[in-house]
C-alpha atoms as a PDB file:
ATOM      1  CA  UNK A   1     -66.610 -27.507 -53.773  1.00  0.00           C
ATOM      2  CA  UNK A   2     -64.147 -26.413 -56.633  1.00  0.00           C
ATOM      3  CA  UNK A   3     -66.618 -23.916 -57.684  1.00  0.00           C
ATOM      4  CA  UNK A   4     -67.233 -22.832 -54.708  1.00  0.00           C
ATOM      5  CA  UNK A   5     -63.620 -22.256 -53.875  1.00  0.00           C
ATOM      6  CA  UNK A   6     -63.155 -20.472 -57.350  1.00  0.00           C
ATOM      7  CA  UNK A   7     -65.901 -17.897 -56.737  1.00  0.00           C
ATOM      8  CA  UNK A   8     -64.195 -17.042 -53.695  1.00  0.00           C
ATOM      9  CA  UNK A   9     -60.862 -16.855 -55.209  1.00  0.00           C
ATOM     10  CA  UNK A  10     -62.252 -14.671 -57.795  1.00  0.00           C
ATOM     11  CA  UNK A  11     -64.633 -12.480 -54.668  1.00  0.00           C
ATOM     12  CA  UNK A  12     -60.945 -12.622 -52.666  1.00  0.00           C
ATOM     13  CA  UNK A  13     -59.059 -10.803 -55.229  1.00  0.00           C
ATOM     14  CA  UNK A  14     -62.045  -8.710 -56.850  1.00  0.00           C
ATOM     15  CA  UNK A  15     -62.098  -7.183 -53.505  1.00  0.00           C
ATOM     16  CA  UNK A  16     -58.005  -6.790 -52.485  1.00  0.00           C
ATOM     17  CA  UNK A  17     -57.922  -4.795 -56.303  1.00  0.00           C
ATOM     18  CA  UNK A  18     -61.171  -2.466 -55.577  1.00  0.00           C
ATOM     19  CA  UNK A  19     -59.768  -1.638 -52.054  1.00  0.00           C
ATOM     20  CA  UNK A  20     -62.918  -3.174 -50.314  1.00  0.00           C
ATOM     21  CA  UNK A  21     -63.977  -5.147 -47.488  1.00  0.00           C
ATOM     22  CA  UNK A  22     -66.466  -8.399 -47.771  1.00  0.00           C
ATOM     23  CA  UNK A  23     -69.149  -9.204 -45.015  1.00  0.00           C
ATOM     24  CA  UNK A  24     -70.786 -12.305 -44.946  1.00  0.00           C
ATOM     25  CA  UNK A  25     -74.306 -13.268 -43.262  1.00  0.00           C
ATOM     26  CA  UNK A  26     -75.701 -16.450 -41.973  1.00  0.00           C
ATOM     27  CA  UNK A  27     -79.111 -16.339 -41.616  1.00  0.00           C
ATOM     28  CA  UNK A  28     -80.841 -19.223 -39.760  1.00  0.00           C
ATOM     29  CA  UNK A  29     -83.632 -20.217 -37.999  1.00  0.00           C
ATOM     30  CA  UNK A  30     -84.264 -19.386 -34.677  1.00  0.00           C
ATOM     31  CA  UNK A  31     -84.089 -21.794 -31.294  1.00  0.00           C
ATOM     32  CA  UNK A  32     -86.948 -22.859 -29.736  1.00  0.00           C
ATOM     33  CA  UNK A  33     -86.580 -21.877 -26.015  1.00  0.00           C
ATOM     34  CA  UNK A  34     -86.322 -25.354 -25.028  1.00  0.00           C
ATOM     35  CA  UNK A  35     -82.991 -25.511 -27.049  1.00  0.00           C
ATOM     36  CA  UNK A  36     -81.460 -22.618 -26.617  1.00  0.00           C
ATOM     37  CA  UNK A  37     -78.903 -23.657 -24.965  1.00  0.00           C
ATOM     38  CA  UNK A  38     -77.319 -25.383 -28.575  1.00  0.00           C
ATOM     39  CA  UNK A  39     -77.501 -22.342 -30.120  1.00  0.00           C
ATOM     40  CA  UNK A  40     -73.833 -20.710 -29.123  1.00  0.00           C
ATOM     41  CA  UNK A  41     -72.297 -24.205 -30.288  1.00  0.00           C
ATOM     42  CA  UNK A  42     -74.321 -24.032 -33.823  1.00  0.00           C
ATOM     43  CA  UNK A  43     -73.728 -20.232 -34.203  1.00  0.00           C
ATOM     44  CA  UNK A  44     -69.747 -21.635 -33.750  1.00  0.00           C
ATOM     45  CA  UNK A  45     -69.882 -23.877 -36.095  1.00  0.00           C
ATOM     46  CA  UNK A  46     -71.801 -22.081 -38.894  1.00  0.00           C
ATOM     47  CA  UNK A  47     -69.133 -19.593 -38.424  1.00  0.00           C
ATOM     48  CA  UNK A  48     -66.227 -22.233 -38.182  1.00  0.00           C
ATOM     49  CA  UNK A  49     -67.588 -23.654 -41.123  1.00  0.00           C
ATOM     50  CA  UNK A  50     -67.493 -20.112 -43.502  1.00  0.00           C
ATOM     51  CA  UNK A  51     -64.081 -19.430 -42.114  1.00  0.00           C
ATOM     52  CA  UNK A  52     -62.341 -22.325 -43.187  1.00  0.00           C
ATOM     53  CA  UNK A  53     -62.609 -22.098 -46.849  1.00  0.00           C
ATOM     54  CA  UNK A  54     -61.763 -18.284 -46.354  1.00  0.00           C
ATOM     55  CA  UNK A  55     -58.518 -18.921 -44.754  1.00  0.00           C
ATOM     56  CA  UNK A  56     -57.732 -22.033 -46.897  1.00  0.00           C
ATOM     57  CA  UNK A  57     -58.201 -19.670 -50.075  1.00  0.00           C
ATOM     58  CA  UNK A  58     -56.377 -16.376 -48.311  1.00  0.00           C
ATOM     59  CA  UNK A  59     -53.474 -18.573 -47.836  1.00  0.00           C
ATOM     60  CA  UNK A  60     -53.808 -20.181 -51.474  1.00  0.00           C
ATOM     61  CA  UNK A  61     -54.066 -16.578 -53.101  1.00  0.00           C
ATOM     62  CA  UNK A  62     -51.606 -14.815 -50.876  1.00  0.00           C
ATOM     63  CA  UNK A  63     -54.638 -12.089 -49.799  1.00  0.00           C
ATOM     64  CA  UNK A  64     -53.556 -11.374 -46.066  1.00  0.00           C
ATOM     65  CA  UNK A  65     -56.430 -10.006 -43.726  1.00  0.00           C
ATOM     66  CA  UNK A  66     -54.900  -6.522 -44.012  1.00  0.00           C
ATOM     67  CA  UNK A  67     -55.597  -6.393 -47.926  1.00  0.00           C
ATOM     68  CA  UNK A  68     -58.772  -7.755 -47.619  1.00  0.00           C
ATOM     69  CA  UNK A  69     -61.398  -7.761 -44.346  1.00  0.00           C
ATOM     70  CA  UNK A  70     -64.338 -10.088 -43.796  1.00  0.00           C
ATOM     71  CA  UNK A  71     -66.951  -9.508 -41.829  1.00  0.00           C
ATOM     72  CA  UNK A  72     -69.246 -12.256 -40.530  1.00  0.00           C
ATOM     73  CA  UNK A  73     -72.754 -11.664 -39.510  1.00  0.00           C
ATOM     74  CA  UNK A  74     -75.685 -13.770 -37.618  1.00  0.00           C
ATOM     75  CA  UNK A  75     -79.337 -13.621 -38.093  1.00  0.00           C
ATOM     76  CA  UNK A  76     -81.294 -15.822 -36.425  1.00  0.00           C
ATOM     77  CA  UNK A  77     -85.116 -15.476 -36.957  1.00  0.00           C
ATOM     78  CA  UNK A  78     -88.287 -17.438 -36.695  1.00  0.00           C
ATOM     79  CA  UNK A  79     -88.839 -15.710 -40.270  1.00  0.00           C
ATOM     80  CA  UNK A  80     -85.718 -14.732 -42.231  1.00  0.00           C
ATOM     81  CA  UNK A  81     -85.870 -10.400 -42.348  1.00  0.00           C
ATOM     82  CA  UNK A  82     -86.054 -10.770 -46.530  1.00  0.00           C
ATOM     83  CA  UNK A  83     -89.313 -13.099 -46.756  1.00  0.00           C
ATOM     84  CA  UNK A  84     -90.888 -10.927 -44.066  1.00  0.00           C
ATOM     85  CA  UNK A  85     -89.966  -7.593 -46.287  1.00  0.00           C
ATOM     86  CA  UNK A  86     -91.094  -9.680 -49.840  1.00  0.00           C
ATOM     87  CA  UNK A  87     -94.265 -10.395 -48.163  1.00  0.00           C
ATOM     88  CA  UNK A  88     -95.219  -6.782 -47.826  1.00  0.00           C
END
């Protein structure tokens, strides 16, 4: 985990200096229609789970939401969109 906090110390900051925004995407697999009804809570939590180490290292590094924005995307797919395009 400390790397993983460090690289987004180091993405934080690389962006508040350039003036940029981040986005972030989660790409998972898609709900069968039987269980599609767990798929709001998972989406939730996927995103709950990226968000916490963002705001833990915002507040650590002083980089406010103003300086820099993040984005967060969802994909869900029964084939993720990049191994459908690499199998062309």
């Amino acid at each position: 985990m400390a790397n993983e906090t460090e690289a987004l110390k180091q993405t934080l900051i690389l962006a508040r200096n350039n003036k940029a925004g981040l986005m972030a995407l989660i790409v998972c697999p898609d709900f069968p229609v039987e269980k599609v009804g767990y798929k709001d809570k998972y989406k939730a939590l996927l995103v709950e789970q990226l968000e916490a180490p963002i705001l833990a290292t915002r507040e650590a590094i002083k980089v406010s939401v103003t300086d820099v924005t993040v984005q967060i995307r969802w994909k869900a797919a029964i084939r993720p969109p990049f191994a459908a395009a690499a199998m062309c």
